[in-house]
Every structure is written in C-alpha cells, then in structure tokens.
PDB file of N, CA and C in Angstrom:
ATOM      1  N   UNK A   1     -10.845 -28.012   3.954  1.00  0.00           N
ATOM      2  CA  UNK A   1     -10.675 -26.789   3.211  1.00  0.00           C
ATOM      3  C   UNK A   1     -11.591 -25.736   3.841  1.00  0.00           C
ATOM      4  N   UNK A   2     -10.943 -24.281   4.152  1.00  0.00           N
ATOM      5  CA  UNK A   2     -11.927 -23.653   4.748  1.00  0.00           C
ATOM      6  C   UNK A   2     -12.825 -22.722   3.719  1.00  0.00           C
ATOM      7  N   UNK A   3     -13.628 -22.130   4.109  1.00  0.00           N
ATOM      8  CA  UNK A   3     -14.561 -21.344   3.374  1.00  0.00           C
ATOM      9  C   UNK A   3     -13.989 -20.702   2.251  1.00  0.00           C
ATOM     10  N   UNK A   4     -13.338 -19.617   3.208  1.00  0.00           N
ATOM     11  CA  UNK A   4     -12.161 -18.651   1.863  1.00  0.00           C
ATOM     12  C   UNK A   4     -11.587 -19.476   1.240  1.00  0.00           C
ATOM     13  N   UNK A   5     -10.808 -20.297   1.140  1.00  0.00           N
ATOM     14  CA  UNK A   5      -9.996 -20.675   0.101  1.00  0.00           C
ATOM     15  C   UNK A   5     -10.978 -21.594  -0.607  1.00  0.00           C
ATOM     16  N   UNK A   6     -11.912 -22.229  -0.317  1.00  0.00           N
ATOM     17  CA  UNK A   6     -12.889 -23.000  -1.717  1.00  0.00           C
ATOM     18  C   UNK A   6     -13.615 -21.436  -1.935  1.00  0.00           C
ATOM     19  N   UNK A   7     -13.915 -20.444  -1.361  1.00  0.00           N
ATOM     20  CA  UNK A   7     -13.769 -19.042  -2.283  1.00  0.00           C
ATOM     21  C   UNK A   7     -13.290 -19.035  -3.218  1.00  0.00           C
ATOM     22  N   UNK A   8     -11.726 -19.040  -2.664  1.00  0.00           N
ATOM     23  CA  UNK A   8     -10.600 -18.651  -3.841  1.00  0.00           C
ATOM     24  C   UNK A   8     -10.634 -19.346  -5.177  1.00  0.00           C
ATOM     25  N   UNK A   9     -10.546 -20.631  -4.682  1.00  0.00           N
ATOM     26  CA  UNK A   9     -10.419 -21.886  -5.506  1.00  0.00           C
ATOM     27  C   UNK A   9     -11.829 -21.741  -6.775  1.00  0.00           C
ATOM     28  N   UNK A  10     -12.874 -21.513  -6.071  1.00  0.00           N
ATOM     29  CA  UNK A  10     -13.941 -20.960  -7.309  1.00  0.00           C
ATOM     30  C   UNK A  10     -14.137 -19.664  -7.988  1.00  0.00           C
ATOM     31  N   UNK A  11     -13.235 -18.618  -7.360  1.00  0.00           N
ATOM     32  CA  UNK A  11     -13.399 -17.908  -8.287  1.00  0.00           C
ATOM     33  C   UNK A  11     -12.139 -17.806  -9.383  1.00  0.00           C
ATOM     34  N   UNK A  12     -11.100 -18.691  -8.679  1.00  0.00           N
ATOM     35  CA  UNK A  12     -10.428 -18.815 -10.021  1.00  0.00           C
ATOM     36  C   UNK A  12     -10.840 -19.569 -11.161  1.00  0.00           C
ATOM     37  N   UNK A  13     -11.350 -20.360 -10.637  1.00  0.00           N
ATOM     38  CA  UNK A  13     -12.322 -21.260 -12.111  1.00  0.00           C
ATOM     39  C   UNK A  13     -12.911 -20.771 -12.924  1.00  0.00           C
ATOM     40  N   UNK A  14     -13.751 -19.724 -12.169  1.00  0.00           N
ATOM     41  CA  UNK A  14     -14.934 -18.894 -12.486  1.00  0.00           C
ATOM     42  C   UNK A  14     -14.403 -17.949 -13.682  1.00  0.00           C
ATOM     43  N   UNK A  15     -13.006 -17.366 -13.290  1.00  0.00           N
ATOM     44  CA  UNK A  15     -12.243 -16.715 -14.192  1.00  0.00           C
ATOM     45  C   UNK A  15     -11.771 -17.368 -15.309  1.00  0.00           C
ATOM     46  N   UNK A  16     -11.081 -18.201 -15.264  1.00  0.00           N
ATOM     47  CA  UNK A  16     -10.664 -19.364 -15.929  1.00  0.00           C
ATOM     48  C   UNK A  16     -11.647 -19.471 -16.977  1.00  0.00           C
ATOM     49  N   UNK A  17     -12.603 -20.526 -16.405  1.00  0.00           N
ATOM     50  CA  UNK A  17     -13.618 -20.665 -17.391  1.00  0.00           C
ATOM     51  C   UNK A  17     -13.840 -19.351 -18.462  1.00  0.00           C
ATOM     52  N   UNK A  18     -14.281 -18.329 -17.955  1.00  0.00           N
ATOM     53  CA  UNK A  18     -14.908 -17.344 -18.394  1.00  0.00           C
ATOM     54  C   UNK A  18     -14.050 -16.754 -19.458  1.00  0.00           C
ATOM     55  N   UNK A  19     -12.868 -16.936 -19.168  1.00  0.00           N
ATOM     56  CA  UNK A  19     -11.545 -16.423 -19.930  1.00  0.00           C
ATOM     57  C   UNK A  19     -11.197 -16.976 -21.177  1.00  0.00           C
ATOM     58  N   UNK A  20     -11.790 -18.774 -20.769  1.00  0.00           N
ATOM     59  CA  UNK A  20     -11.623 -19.672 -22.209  1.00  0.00           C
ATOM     60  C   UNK A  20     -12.882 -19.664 -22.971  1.00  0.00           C
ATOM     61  N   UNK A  21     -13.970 -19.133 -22.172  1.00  0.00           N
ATOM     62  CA  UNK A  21     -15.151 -19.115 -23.251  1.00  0.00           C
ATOM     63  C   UNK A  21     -15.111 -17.855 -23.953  1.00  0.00           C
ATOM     64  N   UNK A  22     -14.400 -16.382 -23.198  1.00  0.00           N
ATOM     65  CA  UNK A  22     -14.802 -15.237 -24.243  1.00  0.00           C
ATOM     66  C   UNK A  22     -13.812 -14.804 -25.165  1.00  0.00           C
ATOM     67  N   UNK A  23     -12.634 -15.663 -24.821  1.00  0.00           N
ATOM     68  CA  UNK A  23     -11.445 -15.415 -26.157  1.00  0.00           C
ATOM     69  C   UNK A  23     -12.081 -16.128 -27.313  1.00  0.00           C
ATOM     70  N   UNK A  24     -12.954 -17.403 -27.784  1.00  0.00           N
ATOM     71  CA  UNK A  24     -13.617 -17.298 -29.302  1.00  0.00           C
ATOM     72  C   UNK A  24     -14.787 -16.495 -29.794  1.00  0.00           C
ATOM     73  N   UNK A  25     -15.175 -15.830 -28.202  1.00  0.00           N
ATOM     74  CA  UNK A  25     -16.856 -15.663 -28.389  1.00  0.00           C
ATOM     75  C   UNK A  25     -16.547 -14.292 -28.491  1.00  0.00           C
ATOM     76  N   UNK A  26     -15.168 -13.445 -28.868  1.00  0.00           N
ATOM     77  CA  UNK A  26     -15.266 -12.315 -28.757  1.00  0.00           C
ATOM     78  C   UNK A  26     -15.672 -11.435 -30.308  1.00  0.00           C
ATOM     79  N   UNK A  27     -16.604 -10.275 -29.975  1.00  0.00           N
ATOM     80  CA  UNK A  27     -16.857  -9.555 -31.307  1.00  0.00           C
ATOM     81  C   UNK A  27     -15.429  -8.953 -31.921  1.00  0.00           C
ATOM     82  N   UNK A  28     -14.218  -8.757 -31.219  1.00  0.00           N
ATOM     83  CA  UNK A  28     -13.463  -7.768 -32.038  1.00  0.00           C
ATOM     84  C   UNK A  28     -11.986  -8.572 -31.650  1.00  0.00           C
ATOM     85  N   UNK A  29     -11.314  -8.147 -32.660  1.00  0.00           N
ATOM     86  CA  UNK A  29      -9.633  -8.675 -32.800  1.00  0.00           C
ATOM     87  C   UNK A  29      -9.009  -7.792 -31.280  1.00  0.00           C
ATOM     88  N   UNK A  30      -8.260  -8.581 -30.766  1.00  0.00           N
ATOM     89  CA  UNK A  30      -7.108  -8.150 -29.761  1.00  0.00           C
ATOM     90  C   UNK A  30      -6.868  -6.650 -29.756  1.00  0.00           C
ATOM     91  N   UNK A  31      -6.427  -6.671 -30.930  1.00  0.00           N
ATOM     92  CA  UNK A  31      -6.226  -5.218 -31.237  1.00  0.00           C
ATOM     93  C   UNK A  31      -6.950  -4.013 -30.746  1.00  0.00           C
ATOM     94  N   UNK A  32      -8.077  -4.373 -31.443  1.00  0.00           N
ATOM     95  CA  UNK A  32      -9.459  -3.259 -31.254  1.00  0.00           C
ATOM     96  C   UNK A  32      -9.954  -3.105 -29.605  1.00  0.00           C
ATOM     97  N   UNK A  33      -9.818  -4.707 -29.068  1.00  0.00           N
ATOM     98  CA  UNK A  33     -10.078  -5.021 -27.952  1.00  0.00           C
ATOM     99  C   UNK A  33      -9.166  -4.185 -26.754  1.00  0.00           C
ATOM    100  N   UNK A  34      -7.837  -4.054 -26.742  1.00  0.00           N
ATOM    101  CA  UNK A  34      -6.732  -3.306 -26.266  1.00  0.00           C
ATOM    102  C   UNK A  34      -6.996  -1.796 -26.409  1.00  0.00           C
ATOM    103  N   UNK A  35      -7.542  -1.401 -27.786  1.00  0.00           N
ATOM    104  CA  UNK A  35      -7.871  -0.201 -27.991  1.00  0.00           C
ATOM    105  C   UNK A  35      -9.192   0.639 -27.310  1.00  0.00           C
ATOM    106  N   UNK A  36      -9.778  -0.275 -27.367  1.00  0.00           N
ATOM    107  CA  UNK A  36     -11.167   0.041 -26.187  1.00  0.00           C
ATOM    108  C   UNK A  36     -10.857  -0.179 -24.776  1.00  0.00           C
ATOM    109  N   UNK A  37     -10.173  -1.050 -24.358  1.00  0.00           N
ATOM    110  CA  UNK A  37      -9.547  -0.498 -23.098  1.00  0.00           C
ATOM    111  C   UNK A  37      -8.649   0.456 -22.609  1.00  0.00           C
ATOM    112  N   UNK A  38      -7.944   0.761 -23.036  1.00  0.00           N
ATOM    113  CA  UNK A  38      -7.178   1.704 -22.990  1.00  0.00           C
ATOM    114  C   UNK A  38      -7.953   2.797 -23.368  1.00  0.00           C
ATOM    115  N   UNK A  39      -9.056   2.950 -24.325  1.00  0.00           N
ATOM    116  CA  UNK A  39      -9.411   4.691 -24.361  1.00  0.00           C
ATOM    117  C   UNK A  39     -10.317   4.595 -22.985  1.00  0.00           C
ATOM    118  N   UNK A  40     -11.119   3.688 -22.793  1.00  0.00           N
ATOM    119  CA  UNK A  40     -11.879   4.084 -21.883  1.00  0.00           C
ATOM    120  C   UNK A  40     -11.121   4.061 -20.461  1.00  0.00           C
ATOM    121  N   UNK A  41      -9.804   3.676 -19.748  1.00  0.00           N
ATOM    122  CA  UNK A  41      -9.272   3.593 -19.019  1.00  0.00           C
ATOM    123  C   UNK A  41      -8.803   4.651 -18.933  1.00  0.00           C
ATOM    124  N   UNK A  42      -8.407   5.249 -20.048  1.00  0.00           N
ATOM    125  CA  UNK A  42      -7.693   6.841 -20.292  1.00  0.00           C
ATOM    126  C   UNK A  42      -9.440   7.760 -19.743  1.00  0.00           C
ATOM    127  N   UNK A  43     -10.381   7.851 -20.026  1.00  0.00           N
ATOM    128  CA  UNK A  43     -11.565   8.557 -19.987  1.00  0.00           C
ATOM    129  C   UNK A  43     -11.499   8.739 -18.197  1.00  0.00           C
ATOM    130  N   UNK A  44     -11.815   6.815 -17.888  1.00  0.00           N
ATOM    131  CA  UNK A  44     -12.092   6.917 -16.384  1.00  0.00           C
ATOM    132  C   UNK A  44     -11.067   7.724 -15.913  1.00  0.00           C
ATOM    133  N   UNK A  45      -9.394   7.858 -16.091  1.00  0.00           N
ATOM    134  CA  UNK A  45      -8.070   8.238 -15.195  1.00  0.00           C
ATOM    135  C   UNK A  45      -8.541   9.442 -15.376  1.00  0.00           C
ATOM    136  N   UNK A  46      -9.248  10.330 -16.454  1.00  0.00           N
ATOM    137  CA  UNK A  46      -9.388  11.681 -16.636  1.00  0.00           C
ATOM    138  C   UNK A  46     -10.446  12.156 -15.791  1.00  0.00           C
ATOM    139  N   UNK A  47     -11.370  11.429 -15.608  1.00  0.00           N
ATOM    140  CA  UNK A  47     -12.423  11.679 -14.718  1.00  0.00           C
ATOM    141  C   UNK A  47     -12.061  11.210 -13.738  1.00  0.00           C
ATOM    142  N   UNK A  48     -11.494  10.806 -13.097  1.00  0.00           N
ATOM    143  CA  UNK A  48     -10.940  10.725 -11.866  1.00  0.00           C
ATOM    144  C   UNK A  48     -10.176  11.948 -11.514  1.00  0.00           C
ATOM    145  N   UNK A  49      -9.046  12.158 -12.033  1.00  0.00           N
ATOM    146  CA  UNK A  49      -8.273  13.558 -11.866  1.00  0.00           C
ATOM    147  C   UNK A  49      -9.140  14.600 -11.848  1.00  0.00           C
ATOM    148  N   UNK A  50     -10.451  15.373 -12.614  1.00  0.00           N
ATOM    149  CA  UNK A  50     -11.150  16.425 -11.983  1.00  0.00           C
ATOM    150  C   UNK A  50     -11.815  16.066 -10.550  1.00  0.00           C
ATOM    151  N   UNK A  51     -12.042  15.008 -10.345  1.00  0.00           N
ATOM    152  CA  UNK A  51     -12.804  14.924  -9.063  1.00  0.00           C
ATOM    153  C   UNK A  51     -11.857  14.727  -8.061  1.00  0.00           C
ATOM    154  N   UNK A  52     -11.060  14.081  -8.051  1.00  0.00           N
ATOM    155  CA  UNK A  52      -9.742  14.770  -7.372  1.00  0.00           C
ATOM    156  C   UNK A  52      -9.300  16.227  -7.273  1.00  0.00           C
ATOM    157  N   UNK A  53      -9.094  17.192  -8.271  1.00  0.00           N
ATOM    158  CA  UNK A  53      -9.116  18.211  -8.037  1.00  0.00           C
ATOM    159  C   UNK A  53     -10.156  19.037  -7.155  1.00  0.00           C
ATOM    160  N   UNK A  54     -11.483  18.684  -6.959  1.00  0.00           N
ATOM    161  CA  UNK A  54     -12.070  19.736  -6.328  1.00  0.00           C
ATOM    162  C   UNK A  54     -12.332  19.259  -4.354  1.00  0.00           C
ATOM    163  N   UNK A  55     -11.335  18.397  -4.252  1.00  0.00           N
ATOM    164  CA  UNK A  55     -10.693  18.845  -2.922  1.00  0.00           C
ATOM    165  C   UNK A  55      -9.275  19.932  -2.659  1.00  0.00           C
ATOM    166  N   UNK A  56      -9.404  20.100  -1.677  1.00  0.00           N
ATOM    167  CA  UNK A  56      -8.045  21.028  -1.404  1.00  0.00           C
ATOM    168  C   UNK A  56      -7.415  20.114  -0.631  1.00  0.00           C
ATOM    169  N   UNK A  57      -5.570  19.994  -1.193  1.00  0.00           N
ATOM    170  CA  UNK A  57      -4.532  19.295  -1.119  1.00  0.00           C
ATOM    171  C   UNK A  57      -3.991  19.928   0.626  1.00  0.00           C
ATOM    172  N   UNK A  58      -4.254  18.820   1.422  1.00  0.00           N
ATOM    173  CA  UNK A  58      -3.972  18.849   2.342  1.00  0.00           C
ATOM    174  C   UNK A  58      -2.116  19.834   3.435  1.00  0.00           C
ATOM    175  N   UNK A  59      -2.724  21.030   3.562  1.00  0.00           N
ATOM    176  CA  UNK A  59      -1.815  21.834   4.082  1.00  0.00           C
ATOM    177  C   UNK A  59      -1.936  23.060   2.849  1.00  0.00           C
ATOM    178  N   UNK A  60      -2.674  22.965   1.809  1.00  0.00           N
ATOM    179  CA  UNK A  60      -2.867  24.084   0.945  1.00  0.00           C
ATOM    180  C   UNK A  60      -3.714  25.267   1.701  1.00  0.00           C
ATOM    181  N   UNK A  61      -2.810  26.147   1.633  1.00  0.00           N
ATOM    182  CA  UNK A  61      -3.941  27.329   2.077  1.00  0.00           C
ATOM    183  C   UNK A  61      -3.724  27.599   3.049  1.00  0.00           C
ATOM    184  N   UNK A  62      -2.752  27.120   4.274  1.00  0.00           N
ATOM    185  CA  UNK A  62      -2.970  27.083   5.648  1.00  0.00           C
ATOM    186  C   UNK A  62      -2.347  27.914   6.217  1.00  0.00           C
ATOM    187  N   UNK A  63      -0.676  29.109   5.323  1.00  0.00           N
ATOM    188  CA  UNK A  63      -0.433  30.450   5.820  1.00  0.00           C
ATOM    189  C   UNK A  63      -1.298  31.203   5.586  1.00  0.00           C
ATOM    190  N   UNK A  64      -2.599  30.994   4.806  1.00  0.00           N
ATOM    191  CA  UNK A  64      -3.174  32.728   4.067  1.00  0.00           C
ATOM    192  C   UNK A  64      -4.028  32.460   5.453  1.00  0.00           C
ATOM    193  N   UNK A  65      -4.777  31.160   6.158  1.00  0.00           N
ATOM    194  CA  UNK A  65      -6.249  31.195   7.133  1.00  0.00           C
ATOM    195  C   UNK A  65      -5.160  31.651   8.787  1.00  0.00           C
ATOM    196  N   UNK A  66      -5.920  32.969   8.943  1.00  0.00           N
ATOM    197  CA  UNK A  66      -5.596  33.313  10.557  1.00  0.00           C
ATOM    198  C   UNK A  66      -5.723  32.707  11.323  1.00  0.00           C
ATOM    199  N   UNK A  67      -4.828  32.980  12.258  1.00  0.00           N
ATOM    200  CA  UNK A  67      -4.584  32.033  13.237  1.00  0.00           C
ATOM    201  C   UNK A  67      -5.410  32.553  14.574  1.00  0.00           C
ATOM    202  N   UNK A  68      -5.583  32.082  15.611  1.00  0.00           N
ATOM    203  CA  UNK A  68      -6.349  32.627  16.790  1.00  0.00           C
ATOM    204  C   UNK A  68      -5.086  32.112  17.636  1.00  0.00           C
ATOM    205  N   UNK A  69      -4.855  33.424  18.500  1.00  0.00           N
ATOM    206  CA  UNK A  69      -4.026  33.499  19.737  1.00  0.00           C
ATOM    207  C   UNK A  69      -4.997  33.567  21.215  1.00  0.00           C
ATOM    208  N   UNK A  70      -4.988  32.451  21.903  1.00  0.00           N
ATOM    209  CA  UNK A  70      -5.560  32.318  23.399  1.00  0.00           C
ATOM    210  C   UNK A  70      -4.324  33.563  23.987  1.00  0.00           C
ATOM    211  N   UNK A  71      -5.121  34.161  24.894  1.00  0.00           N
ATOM    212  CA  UNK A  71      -4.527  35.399  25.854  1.00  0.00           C
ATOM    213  C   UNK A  71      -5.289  35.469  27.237  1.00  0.00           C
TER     214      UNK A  71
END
C-alpha cells in the first residue's frame, strides 16, 4: 500500500469516526444545525462577493484607457 492511499484510507476513518461520535454528542437538533450552516455559508458567499468586487473584471475599461501608436 503506498503512502497516499493509507493517507486516504485514514482520513476516511478519521471522518467516519468523527461523524459517528458528533451525531450524539451534538448540542442542537438537525434542524438548527442546517440553519447555522446555511446562515453562515450565506455570510461567507456575501463576503466573498464584495471582495470579489474590488477587482476590475478583466477587459473592463479597456476602450476608455488610450492607446499608444509606435511611429
């Protein structure tokens, strides 16, 4: 077995495991749980989109900047 795949092979466990210990050990119902992901997923996508905005969209702008003619 090479390196990467006993990688692989442990971090699926790793998940696994982790997955069957925090579905009883969790503080809040599915519900609530879904609901906190999703607002804060909605927060990060929103903060992502302004910081995206304060580049300029590639080819924006590029009739108004003069051009230089070699002569």
């Amino acid at each position: 077995m090479t390196t990467r795949s006993r990688f692989l092979w442990g971090l699926a466990a790793g998940a696994a495991a982790g997955a069957a210990a925090g579905f009883p050990l969790a503080p809040k119902t599915g519900r609530e749980s879904r609901r906190a992901v999703a607002a804060g997923a909605g927060r990060t996508w929103n903060v992502l989109k302004q910081k995206a905005g304060r580049f300029p969209r590639p080819g924006h702008g590029v009739a108004e900047q003069p051009s230089e003619t070699v002569g």
